[in-house]
Protein backbone atom coordinates (compact mmCIF):
# COMPACT_ATOMS: atom_id res chain seq x y z
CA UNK A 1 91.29 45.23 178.80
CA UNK A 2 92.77 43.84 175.28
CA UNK A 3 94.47 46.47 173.31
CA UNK A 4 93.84 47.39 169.66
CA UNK A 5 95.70 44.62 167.12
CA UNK A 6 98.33 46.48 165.98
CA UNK A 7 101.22 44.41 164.47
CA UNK A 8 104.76 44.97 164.51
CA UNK A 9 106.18 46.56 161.14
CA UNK A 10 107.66 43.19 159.24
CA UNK A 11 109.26 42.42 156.25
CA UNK A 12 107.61 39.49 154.87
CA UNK A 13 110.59 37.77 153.19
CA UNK A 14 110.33 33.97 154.04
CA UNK A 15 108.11 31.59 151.57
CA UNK A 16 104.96 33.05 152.43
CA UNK A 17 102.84 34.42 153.46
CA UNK A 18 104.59 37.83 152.06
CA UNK A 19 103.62 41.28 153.20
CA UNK A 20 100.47 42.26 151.27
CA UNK A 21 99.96 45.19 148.89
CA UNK A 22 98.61 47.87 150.56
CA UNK A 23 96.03 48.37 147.51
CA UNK A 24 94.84 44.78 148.82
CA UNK A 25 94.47 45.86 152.30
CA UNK A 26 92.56 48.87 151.33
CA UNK A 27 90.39 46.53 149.00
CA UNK A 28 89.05 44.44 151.90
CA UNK A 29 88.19 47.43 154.32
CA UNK A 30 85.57 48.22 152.02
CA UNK A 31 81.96 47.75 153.50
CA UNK A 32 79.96 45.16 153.66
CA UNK A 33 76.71 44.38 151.39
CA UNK A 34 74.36 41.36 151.06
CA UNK A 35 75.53 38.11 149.35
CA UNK A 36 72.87 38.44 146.61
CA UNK A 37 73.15 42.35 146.63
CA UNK A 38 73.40 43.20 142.37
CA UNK A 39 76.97 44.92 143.68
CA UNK A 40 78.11 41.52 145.78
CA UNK A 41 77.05 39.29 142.34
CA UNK A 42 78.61 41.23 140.04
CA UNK A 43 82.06 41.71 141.84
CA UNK A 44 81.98 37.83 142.15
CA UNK A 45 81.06 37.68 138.29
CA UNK A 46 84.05 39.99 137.68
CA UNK A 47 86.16 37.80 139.70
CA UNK A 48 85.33 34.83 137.81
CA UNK A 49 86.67 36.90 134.77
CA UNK A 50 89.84 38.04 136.52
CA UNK A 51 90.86 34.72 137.31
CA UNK A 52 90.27 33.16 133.59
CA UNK A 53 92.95 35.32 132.85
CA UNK A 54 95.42 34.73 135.79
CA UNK A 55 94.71 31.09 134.91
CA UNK A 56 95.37 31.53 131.31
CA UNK A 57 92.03 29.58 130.67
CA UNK A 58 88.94 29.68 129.18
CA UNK A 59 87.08 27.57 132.31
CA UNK A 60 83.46 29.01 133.02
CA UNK A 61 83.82 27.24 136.59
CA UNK A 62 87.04 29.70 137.74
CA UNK A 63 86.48 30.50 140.80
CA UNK A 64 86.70 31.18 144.56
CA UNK A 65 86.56 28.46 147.69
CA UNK A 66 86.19 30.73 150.87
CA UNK A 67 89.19 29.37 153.01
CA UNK A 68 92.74 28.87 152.81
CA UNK A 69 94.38 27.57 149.60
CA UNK A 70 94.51 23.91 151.86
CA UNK A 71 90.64 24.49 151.72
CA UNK A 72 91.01 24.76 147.57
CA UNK A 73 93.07 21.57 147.45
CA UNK A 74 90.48 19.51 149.84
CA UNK A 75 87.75 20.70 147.88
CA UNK A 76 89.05 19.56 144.52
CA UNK A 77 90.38 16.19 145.56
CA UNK A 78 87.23 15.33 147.99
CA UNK A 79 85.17 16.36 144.91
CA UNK A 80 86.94 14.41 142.45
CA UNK A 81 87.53 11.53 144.44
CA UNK A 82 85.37 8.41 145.21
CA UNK A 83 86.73 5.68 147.56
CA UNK A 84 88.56 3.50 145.93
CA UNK A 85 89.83 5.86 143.09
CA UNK A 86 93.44 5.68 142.17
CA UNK A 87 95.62 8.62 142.08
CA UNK A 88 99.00 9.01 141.30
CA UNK A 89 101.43 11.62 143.43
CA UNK A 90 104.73 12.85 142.12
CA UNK A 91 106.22 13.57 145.73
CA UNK A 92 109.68 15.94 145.38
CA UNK A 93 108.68 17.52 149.17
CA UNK A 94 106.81 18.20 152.04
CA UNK A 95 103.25 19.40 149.80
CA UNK A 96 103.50 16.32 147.92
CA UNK A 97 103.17 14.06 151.13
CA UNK A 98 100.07 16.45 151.92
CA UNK A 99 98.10 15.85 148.42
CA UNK A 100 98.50 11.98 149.90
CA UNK A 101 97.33 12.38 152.86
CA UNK A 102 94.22 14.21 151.85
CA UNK A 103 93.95 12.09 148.98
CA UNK A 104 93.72 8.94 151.34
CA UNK A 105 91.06 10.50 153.42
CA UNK A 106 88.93 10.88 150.72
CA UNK A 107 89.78 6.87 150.60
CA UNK A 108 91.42 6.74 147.22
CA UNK A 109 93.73 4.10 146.26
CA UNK A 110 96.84 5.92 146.26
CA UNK A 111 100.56 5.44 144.71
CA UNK A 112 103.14 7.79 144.81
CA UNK A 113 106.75 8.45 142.74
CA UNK A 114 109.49 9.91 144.63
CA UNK A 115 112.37 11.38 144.45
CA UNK A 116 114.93 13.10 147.11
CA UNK A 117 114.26 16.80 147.99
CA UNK A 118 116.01 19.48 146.01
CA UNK A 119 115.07 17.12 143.12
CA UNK A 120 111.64 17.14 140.60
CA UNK A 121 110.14 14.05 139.22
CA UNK A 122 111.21 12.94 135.70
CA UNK A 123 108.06 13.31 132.79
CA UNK A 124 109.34 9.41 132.22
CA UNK A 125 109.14 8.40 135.52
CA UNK A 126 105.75 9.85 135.74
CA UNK A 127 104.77 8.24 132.96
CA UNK A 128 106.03 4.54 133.99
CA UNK A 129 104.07 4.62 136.94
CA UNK A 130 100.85 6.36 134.87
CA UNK A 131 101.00 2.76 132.84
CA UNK A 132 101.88 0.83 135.64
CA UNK A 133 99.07 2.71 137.80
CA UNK A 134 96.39 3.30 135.47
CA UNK A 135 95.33 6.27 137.72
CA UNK A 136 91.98 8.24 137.55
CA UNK A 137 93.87 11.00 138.70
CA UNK A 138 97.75 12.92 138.61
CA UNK A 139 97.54 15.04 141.23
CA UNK A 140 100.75 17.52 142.02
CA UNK A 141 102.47 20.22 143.48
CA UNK A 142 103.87 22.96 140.94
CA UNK A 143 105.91 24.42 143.34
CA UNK A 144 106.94 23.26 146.26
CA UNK A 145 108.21 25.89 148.72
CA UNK A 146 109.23 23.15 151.10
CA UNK A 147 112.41 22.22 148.66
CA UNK A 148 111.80 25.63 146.45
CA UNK A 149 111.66 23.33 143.37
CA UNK A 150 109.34 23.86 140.44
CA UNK A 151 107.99 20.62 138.38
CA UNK A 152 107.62 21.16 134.87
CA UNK A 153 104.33 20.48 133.96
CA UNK A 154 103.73 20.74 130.14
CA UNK A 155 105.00 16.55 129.77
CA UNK A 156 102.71 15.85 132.38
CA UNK A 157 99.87 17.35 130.52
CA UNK A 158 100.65 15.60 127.67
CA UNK A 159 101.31 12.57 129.42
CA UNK A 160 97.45 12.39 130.81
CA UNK A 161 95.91 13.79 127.51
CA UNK A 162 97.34 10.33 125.94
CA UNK A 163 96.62 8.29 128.48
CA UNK A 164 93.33 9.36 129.94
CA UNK A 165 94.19 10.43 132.98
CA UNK A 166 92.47 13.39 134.88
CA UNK A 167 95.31 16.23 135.94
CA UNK A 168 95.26 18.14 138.95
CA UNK A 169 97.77 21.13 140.19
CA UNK A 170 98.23 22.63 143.46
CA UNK A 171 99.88 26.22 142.62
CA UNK A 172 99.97 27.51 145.89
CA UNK A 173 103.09 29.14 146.18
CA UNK A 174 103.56 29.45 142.12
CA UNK A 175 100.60 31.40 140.71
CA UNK A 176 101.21 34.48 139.29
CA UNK A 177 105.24 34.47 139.71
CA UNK A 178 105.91 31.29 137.50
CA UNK A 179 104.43 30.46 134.22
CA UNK A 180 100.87 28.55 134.15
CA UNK A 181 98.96 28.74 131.78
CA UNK A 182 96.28 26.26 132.46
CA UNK A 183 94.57 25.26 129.25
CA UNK A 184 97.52 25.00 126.96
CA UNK A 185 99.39 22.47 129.50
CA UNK A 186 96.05 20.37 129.82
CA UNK A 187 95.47 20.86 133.70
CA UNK A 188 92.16 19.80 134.63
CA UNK A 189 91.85 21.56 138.01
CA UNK A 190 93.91 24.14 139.18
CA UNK A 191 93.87 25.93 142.87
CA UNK A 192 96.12 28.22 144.54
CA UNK A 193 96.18 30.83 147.82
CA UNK A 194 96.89 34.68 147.65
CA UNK A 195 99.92 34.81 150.14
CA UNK A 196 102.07 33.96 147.70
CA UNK A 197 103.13 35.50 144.35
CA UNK A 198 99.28 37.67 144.32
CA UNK A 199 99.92 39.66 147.18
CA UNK A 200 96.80 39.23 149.35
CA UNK A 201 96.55 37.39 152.78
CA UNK A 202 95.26 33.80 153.17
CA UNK A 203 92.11 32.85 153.46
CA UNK A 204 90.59 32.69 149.86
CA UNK A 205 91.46 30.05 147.04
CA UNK A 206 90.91 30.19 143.84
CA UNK A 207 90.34 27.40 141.68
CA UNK A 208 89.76 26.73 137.80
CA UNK A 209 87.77 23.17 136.87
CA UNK A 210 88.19 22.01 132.86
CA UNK A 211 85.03 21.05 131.37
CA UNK A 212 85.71 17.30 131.60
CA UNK A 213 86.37 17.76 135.83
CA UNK A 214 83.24 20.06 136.28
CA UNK A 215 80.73 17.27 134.45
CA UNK A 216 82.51 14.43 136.51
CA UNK A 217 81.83 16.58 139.85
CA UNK A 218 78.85 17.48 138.96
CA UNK A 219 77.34 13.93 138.20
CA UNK A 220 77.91 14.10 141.82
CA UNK A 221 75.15 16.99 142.54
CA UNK A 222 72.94 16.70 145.89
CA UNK A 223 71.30 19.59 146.40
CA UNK A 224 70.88 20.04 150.38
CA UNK A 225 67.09 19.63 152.04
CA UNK A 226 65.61 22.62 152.47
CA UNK A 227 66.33 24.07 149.32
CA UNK A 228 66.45 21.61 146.53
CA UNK A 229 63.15 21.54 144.08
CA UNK A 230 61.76 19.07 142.26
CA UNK A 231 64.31 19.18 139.24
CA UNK A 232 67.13 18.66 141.88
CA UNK A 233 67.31 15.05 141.55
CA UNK A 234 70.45 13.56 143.31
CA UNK A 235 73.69 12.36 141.18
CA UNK A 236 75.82 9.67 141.84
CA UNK A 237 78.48 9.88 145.21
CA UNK A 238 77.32 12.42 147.43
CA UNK A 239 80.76 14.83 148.09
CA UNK A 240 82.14 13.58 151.60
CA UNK A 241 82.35 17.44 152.36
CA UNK A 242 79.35 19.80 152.36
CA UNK A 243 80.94 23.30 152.89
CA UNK A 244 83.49 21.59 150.37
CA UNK A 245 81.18 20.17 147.86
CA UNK A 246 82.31 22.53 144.32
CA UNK A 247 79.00 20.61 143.11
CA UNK A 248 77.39 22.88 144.88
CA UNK A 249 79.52 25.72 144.77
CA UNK A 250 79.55 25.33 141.62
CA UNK A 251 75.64 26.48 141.17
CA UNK A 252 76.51 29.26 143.65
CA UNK A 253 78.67 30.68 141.33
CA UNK A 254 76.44 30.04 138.50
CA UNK A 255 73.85 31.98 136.75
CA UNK A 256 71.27 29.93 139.23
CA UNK A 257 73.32 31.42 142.74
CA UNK A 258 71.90 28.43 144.40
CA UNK A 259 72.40 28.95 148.22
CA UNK A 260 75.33 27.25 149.96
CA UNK A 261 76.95 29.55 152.08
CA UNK A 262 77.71 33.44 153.09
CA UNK A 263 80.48 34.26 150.55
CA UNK A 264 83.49 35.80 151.93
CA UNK A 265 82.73 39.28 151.47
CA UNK A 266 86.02 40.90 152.55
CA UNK A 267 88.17 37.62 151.19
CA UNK A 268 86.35 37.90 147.56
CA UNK A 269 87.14 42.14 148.23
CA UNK A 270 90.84 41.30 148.13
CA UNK A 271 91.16 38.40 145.63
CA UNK A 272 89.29 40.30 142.70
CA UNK A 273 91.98 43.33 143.96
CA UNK A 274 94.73 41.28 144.04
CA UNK A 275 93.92 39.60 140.06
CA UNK A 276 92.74 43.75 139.21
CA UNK A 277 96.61 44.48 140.13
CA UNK A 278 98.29 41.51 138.70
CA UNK A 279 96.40 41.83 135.60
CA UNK A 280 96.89 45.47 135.30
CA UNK A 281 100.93 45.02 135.04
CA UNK A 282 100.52 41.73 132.59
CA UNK A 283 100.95 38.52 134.00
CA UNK A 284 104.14 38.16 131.60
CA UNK A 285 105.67 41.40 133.32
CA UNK A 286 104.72 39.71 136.82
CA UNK A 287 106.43 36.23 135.54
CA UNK A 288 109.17 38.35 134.65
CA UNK A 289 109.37 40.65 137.94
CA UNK A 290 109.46 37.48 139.72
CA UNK A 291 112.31 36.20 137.61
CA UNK A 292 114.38 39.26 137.61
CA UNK A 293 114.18 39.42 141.04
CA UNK A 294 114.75 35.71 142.14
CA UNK A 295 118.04 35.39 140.46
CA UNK A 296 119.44 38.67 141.85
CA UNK A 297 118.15 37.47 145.41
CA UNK A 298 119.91 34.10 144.10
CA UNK A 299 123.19 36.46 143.08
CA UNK A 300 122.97 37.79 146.24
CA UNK A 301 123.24 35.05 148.60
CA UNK A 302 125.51 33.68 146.88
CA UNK A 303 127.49 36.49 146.88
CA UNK A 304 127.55 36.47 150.41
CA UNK A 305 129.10 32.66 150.49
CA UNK A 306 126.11 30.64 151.17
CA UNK A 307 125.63 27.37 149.30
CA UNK A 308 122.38 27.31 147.19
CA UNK A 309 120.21 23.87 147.92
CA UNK A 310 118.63 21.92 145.72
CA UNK A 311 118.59 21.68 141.62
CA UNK A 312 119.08 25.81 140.64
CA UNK A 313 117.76 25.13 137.37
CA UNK A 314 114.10 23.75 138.34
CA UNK A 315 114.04 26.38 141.25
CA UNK A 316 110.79 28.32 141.37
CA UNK A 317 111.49 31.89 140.54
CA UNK A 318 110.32 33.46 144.01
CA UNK A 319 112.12 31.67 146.85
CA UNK A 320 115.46 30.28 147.11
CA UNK A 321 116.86 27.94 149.79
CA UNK A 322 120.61 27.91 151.48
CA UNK A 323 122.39 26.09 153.87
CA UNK A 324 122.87 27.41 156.84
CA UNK A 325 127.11 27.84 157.30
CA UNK A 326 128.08 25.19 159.79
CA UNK A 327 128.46 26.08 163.20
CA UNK A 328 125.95 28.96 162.77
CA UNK A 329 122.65 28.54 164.70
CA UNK A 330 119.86 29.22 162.27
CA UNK A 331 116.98 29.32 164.60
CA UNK A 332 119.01 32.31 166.59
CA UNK A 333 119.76 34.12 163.28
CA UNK A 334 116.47 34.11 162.49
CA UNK A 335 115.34 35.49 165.74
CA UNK A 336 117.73 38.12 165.73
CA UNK A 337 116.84 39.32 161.89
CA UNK A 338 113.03 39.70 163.40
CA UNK A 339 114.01 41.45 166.47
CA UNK A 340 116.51 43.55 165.16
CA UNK A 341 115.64 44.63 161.71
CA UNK A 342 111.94 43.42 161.70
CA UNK A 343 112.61 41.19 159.18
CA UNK A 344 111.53 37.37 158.51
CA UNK A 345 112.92 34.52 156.89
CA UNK A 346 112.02 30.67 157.10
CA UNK A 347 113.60 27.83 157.59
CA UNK A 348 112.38 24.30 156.42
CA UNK A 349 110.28 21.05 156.60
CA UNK A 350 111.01 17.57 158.11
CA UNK A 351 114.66 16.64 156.75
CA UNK A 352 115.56 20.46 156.25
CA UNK A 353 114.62 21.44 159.23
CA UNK A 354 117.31 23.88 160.84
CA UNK A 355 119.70 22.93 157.55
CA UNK A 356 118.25 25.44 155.33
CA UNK A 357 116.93 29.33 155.10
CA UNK A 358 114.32 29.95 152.37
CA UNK A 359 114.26 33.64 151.57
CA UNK A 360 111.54 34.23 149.18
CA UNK A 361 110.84 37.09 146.61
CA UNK A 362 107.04 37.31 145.94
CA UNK A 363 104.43 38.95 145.18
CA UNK A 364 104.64 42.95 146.47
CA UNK A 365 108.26 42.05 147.90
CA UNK A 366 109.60 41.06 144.90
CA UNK A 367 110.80 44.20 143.90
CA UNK A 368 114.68 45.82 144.39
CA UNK A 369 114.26 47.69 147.65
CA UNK A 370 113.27 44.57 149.47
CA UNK A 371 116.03 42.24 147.89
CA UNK A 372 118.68 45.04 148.41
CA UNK A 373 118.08 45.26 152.39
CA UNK A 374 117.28 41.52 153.03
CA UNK A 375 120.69 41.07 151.68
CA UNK A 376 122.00 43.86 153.47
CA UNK A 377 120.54 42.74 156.83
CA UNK A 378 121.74 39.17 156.07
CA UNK A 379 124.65 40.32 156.18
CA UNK A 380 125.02 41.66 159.13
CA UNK A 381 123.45 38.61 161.15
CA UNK A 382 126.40 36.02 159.26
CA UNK A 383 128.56 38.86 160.53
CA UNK A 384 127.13 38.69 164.22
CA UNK A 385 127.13 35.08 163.82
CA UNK A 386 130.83 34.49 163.10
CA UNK A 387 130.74 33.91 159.51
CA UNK A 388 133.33 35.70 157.72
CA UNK A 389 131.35 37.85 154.48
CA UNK A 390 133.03 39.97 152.53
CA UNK A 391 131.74 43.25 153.03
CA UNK A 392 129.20 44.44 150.61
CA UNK A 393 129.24 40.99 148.20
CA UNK A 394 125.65 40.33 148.42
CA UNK A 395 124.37 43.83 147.30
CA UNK A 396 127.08 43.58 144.62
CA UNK A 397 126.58 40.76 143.22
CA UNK A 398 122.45 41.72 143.08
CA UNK A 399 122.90 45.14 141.60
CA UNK A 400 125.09 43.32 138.85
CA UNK A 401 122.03 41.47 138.17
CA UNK A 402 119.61 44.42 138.25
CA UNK A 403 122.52 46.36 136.04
């Protein structure tokens, strides 16, 4: 007979996803009630509201694709997108080479600028190949966990305002813990997970669409058989995707709730929760909780000898990377900081795989109990492992920060 789940106790302290806020967790065991109950519509009415302001937008379309935020990003390209389209990448890590891939299912034509990881993409590289290109779409990665870099954003905006070009964001791992504010850097389409900087589990993204990206999808509207009218004349391109198709989901979340799936009762429970708690501190304060405690996580380790990777200054505020010491086995480390102390950190992607931790701050662990005993823990396991730490260093060097 299977046992009741009942998970080990963890601290969440890798690149996500992060333990959740127990307010979250409470959120979602509400009960059930009917998609088109007057409670269900107005808490997803609410949510659009929320999420305006986590965005920093004024969108009407702000809101919620029922899946993981990977289910956010297919649904904006495959909705944008028409075979044949060309898009542009900036790839600076492993979520870069992911927008391309998806972007070439949906059959775009697509070009790419890179640079090495630990690096972000020059605004005038960008903007060579946007001439060069002459994409419909920029589509990037805010922050990339994979390389913990953050690419600045506010010359890209500006960059497809003068040249036409439609400009899409995948803030995963960067909403709510790094500045974004949507409409004032020009972003077209936004979408991003909760496991991240908001606290919640995955399985619900949300997504913003400028006005200019939600009349382009929706010259795309078919209604499905079955439950389109007469007035429900079909658009241009059907979307590839049906459970995908933010034409359609669109209307759902519109004043018409036109059928297209069961919404994610529990999900939408703990995404208006997690915007209710993130809201109700100030996203500046949350920016700046993030910050605070990034660089004394970033004191810390290197307090305790460890070589930061990458470019510190475009880091993201809520993870950091570091080599792992040479000689040290960072696969067994990690296993013994899980066993021993119930506590989890990452390691990398591709070419910094095994080469690098990435110890993130986020979300409800970004606070000073949870950098304090990482560090602590930490440690102990270079200790274990043969690396010579001076004692105490990494706590030290934090609580200067926090002092």
């Amino acid at each position: 007979m299977s046992l009741p789940i009942d998970p080990p106790p963890r601290l969440l302290m890798g690149p996500g996803p992060i333990t959740a806020d127990p307010r979250v967790l409470r959120a979602m065991s509400a009960q059930l009630v009917g998609q088109y109950d007057p409670a269900m519509t107005a808490y997803m009415t609410e949510t659009m509201a929320l999420y305006r302001q986590v965005f920093v937008t004024e969108n009407e379309h702000t809101f919620l694709v029922d899946g993981t935020s990977r289910a956010g990003i297919e649904a904006a390209l495959v909705s944008l997108l028409e075979p044949g389209d060309r898009v542009l990448v900036p790839v600076f890590g492993r979520f870069g080479h992911l927008l391309t891939e998806i972007a070439e299912r949906c059959r775009a034509e697509v070009h790419t600028v890179e640079v090495p990881w630990g690096e972000v993409v020059p605004a005038e590289l960008v903007e060579e190949a946007v001439v060069r290109v002459r994409p419909k779409l920029l589509a990037t990665v805010q922050g990339d966990t994979s390389t913990t870099m953050c690419q600045p954003l506010a010359d890209l905006g500006e960059i497809c305002r003068r040249h036409d070009v439609l400009f899409y964001c995948d803030a995963t791992a960067s909403l709510g813990g790094n500045e974004l504010p949507a409409d004032a850097w020009g972003l077209d389409v936004v979408t991003a997970g909760l496991q991240k900087c908001l606290a919640g589990p995955s399985g619900s993204a949300p997504i913003t669409l400028s006005p200019r990206a939600a009349a382009l999808i929706a010259a795309r509207r078919h209604v499905e058989a079955g439950i389109a009218t007469d007035d429900d004349v079909p658009r241009g391109a059907r979307i590839a995707s049906n459970y995908l198709d933010l034409a359609q989901i669109m209307e759902y979340w519109g004043p018409r709730r036109l059928n297209h799936h069961t919404e994610a009762t529990t999900m939408l429970y703990g995404a208006r929760e997690c915007a209710r708690i993130l809201l109700e501190e100030g996203l500046d304060r949350a920016i700046d909780r993030h910050r605070r405690h990034g660089e004394a996580m970033l004191a810390g380790v290197r307090g305790l000898g460890l070589q930061v990777f990458g470019d510190v200054a475009h880091k993201m505020t809520n993870v950091v990377a570091v080599h792992i010491p040479d000689g040290v086995d960072g696969d067994a480390v990690r296993a013994g900081l899980l066993e021993d102390y119930g506590l989890e950190i990452g390691t990398s992607f591709g070419p910094l795989h095994g080469r690098v931790w990435r110890i993130g701050t986020m979300g409800y662990n970004a606070r000073t109990d949870a950098v304090l005993t990482t560090l602590a823990v930490l440690e102990q396991a270079l200790r274990a492992a043969g690396v010579p730490v001076t004692p105490g260093a990494g706590v030290g060097a934090a609580r200067e920060v926090y002092a």
